[in-house]
C-alpha atoms as a PDB file:
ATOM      1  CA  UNK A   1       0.000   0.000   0.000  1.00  0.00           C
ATOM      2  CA  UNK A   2       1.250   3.634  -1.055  1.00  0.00           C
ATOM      3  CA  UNK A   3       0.510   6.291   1.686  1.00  0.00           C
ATOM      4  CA  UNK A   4       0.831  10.270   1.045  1.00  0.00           C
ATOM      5  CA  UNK A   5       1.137  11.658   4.506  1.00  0.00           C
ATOM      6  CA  UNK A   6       1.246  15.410   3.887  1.00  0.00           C
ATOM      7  CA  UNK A   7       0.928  18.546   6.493  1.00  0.00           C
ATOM      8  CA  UNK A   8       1.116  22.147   7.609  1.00  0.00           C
ATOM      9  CA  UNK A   9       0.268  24.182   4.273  1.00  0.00           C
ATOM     10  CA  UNK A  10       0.278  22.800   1.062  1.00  0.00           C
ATOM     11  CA  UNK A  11       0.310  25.668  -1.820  1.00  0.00           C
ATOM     12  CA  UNK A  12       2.225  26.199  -4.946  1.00  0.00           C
ATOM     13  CA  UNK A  13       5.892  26.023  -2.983  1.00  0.00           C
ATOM     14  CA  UNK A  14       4.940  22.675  -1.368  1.00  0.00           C
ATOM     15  CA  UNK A  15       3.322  20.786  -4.574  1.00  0.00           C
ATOM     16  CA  UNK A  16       6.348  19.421  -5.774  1.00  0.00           C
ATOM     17  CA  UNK A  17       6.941  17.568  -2.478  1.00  0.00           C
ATOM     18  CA  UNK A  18       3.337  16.373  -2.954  1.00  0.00           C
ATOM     19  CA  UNK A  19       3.783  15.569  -6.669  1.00  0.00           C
ATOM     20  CA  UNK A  20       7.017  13.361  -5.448  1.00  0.00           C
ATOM     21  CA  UNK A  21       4.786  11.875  -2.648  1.00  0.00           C
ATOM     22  CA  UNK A  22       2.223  10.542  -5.266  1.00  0.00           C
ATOM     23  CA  UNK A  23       4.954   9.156  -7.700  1.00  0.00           C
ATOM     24  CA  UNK A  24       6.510   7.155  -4.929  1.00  0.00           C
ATOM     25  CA  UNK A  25       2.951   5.286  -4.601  1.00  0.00           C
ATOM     26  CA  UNK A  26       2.524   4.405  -8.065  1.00  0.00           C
ATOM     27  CA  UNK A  27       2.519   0.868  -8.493  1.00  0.00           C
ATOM     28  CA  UNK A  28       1.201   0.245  -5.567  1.00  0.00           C
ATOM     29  CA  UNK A  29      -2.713  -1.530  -5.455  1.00  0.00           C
ATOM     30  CA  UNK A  30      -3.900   0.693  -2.740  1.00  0.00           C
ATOM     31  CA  UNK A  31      -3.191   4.296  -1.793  1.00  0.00           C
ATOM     32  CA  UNK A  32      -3.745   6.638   1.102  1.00  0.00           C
ATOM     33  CA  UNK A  33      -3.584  10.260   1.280  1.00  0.00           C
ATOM     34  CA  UNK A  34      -3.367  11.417   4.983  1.00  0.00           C
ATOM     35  CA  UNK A  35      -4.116  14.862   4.361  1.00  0.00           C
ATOM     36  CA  UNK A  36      -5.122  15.037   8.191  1.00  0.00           C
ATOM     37  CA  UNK A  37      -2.640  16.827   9.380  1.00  0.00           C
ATOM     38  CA  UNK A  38      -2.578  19.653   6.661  1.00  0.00           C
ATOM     39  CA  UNK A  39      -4.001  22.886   7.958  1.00  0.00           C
ATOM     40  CA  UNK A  40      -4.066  25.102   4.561  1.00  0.00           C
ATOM     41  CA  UNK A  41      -4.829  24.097   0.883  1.00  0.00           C
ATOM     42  CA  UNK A  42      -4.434  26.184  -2.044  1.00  0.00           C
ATOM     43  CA  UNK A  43      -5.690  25.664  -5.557  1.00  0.00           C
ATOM     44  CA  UNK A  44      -3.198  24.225  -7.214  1.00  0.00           C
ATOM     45  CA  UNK A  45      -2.481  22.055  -4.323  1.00  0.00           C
ATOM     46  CA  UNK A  46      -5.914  20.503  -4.651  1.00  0.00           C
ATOM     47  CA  UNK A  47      -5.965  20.223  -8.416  1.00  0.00           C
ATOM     48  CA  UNK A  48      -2.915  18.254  -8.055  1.00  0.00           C
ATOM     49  CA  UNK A  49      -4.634  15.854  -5.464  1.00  0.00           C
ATOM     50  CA  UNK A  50      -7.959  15.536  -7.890  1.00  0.00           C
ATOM     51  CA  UNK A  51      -5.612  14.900 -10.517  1.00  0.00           C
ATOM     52  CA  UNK A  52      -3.698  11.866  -9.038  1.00  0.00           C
ATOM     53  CA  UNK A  53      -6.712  10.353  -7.028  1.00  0.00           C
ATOM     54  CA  UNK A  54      -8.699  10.595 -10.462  1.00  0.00           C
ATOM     55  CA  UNK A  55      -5.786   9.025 -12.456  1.00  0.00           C
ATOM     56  CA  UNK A  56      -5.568   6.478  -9.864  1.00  0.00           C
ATOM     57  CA  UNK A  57      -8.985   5.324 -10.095  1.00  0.00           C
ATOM     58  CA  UNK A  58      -8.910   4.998 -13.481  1.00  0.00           C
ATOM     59  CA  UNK A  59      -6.187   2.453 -13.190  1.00  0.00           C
ATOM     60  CA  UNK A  60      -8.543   0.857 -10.548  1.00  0.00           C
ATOM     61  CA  UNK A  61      -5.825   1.450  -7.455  1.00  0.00           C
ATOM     62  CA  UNK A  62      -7.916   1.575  -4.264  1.00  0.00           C
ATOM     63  CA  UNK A  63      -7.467   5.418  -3.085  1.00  0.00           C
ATOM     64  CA  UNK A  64      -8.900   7.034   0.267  1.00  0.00           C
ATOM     65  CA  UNK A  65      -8.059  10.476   1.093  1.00  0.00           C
ATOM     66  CA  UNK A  66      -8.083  11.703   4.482  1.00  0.00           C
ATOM     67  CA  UNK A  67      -9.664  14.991   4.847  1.00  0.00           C
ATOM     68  CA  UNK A  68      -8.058  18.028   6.859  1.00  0.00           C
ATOM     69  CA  UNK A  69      -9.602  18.637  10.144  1.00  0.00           C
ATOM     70  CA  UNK A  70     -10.620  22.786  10.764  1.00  0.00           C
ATOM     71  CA  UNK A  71     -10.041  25.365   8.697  1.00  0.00           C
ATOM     72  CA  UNK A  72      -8.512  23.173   6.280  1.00  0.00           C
ATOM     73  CA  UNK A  73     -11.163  20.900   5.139  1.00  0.00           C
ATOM     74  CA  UNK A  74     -13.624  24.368   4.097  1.00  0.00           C
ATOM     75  CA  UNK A  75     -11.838  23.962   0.712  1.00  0.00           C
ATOM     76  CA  UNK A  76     -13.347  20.316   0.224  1.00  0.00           C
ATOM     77  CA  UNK A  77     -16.884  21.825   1.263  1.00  0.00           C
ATOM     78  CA  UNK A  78     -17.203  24.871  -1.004  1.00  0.00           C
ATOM     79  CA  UNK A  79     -15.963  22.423  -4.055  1.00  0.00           C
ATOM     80  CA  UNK A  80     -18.394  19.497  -2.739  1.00  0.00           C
ATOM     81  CA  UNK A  81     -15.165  17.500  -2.993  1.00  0.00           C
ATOM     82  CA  UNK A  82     -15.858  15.981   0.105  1.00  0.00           C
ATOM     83  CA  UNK A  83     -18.657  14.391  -1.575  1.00  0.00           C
ATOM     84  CA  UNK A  84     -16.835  13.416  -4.842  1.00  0.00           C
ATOM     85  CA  UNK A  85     -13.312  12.082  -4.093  1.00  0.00           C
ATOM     86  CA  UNK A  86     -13.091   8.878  -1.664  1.00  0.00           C
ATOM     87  CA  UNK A  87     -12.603  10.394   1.498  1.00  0.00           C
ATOM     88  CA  UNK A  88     -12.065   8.852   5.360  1.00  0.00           C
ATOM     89  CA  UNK A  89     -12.860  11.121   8.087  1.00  0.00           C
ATOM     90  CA  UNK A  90      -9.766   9.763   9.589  1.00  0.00           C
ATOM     91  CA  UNK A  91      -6.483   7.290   9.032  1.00  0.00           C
ATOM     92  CA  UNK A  92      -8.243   4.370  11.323  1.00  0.00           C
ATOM     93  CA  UNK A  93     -11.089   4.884   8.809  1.00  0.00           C
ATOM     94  CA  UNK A  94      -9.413   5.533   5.657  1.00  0.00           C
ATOM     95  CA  UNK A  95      -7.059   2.113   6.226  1.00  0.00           C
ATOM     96  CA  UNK A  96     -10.370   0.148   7.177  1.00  0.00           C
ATOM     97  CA  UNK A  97     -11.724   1.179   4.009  1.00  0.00           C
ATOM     98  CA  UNK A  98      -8.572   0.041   2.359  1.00  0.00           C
ATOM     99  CA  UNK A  99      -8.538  -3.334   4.076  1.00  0.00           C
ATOM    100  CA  UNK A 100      -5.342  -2.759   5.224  1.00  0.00           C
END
């Protein structure tokens, strides 16, 4: 299983880390993104998570995505991304899901 564990802010200076993060959990059959810890999300940040959990799918690799907690998660909300993208309200959860 290929886990993204990502926090603080993620924005346009971090997304390469994130980017990196995702390419080291290719292959893998099931992937987690622990955003739980991340307390500010930008745009392009976010685009780059839709991207690789959509890409993902489409080669049938279980994903869950953690969701921020606060502040954080508003960005999921006002896009109705929470309700789109496979998300975990925590890691316990998210892993669970994953049968891991």
């Amino acid at each position: 299983m290929g886990v993204v564990s990502a926090s603080g802010e993620l924005d346009a200076f971090a997304v390469p880390d994130l980017e990196a993060a995702f390419e080291d959990a290719r292959g893998a059959d099931r992937v987690l993104a622990d955003l739980g810890s991340v307390s500010f999300m930008d745009s392009t940040a976010l685009g780059l998570l839709v991207r690789h959990v959509r890409e993902l799918g489409e080669a049938e690799v279980r994903v869950r995505v953690v969701l921020p907690r606060g502040t954080a998660s508003r960005i999921f909300e006002i896009t109705t991304l929470d309700r789109v993208l496979p998300v975990a309200p925590d890691r316990a959860s998210a892993l669970e899901d994953l049968g891991a």
